[in-house]
C-alpha atoms as a PDB file:
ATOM      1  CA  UNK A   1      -4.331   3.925   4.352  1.00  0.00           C
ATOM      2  CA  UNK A   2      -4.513   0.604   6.286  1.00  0.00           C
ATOM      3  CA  UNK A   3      -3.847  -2.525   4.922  1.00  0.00           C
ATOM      4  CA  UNK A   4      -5.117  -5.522   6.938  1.00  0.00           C
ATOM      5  CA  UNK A   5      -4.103  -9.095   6.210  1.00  0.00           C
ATOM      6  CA  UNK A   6      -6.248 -12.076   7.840  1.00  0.00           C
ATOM      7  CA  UNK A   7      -4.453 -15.242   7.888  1.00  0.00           C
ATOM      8  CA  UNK A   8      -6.164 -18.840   7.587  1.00  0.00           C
ATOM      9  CA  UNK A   9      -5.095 -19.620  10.794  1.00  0.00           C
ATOM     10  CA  UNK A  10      -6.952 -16.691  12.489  1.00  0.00           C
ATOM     11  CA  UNK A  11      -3.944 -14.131  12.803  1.00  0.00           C
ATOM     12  CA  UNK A  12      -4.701 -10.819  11.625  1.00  0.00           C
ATOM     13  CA  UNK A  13      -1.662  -8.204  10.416  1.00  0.00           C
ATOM     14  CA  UNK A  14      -2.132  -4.544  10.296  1.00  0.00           C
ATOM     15  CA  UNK A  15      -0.270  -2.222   8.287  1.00  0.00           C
ATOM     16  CA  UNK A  16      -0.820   1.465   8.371  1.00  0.00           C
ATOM     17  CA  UNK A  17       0.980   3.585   5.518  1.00  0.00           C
ATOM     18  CA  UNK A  18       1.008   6.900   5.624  1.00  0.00           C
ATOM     19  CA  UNK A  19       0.285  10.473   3.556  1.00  0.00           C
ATOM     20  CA  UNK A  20       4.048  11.658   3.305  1.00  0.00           C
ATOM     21  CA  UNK A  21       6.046   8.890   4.252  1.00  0.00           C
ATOM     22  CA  UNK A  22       4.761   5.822   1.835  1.00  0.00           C
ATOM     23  CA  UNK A  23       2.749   7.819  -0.681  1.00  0.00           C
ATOM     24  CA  UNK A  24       1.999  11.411  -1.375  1.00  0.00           C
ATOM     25  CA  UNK A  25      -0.360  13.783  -3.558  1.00  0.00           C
ATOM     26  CA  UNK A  26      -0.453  12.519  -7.351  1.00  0.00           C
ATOM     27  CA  UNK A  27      -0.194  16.140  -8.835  1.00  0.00           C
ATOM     28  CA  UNK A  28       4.025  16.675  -8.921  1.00  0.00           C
ATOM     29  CA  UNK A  29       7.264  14.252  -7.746  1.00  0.00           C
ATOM     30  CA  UNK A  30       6.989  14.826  -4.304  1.00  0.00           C
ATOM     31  CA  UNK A  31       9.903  12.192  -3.421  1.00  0.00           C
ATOM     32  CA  UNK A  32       8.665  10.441  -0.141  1.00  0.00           C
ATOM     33  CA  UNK A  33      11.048   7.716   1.660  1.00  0.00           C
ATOM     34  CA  UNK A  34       8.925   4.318   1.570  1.00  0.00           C
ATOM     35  CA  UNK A  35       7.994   4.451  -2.288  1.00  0.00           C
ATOM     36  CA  UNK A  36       9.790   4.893  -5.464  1.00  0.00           C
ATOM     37  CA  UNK A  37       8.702   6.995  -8.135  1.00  0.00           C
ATOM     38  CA  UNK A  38       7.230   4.587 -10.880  1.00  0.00           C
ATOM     39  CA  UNK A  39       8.666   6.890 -13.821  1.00  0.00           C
ATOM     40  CA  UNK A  40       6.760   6.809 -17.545  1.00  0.00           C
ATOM     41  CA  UNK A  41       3.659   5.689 -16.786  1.00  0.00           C
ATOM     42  CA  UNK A  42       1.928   8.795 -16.192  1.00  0.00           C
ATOM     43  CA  UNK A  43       2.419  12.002 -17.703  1.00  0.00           C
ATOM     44  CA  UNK A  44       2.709  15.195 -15.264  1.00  0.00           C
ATOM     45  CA  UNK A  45       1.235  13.390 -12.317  1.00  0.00           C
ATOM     46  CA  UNK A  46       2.945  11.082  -9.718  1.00  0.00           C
ATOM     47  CA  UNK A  47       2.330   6.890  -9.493  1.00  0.00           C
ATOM     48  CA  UNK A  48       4.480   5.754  -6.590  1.00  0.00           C
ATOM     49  CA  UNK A  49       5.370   1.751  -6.056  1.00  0.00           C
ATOM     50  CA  UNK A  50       6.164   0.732  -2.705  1.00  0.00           C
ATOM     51  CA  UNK A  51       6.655  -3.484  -0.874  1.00  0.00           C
ATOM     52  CA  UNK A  52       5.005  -4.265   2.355  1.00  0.00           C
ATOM     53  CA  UNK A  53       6.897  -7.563   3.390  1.00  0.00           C
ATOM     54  CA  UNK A  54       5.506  -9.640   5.611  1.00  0.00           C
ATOM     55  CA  UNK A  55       6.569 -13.330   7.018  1.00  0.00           C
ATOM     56  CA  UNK A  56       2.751 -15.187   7.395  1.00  0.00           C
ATOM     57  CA  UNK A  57       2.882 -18.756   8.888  1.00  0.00           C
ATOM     58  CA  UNK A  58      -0.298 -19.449   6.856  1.00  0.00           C
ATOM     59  CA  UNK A  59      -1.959 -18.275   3.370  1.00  0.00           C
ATOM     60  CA  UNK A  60      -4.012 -15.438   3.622  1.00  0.00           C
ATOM     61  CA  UNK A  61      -7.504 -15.599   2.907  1.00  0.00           C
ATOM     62  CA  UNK A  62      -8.603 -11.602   3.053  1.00  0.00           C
ATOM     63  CA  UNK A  63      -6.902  -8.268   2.059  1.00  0.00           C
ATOM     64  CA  UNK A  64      -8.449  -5.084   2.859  1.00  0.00           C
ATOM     65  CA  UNK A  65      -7.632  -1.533   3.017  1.00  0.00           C
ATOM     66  CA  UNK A  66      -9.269   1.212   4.431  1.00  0.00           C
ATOM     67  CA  UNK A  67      -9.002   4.883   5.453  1.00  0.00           C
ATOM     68  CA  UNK A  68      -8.715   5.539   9.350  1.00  0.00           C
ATOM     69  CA  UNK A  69     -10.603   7.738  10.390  1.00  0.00           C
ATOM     70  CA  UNK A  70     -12.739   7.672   7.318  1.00  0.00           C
ATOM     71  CA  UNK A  71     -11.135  10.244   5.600  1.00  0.00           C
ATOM     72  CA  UNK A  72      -9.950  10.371   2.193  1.00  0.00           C
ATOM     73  CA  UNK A  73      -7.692   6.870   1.114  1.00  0.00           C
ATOM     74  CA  UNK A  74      -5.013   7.278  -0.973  1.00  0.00           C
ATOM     75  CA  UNK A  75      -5.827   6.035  -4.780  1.00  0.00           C
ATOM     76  CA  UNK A  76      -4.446   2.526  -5.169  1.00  0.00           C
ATOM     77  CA  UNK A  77      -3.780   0.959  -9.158  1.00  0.00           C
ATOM     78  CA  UNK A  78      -2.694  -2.571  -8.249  1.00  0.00           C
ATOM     79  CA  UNK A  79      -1.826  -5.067  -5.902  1.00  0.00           C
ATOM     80  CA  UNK A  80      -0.083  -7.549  -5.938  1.00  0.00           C
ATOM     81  CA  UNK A  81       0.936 -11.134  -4.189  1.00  0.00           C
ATOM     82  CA  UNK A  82       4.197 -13.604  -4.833  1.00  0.00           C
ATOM     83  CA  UNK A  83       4.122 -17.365  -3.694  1.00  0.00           C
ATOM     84  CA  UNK A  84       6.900 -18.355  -1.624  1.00  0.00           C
END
């Protein structure tokens, strides 16, 4: 999955996260190094959490995320911002 950030200012941030390193398949606990297992939520599946940090020099005004490629995108439950 890609997540792309456009800033007010014109500056565009890309972020790709990938199948096995941020997030995995929900059936099992596949552990996976950029997320953290988000434990009793879900019942004999897997919800991961994970941070992308980024330093803007202006608000965003558009979030997006995509598949490359156009294949299938990972399943995502929330997101979330926090003013600095």
């Amino acid at each position: 999955m890609t997540v792309k950030l456009t800033y007010a200012n014109g500056k565009v941030d890309e972020v790709d996260l990938r199948d096995g390193i941020v997030f995995t398949d929900y059936v099992g606990d596949v552990k996976v190094p950029g997320s953290k297992f988000a434990d009793g939520l879900v019942k004999n599946k897997s919800l991961r959490w994970f941070t992308v940090s980024l330093q803007p020099d202006s608000p965003f005004t558009k979030v997006e995320l995509s598949s490359p490629g156009g294949g299938p995108a990972a399943t995502t439950v929330a997101v979330t911002a926090e003013l600095q």
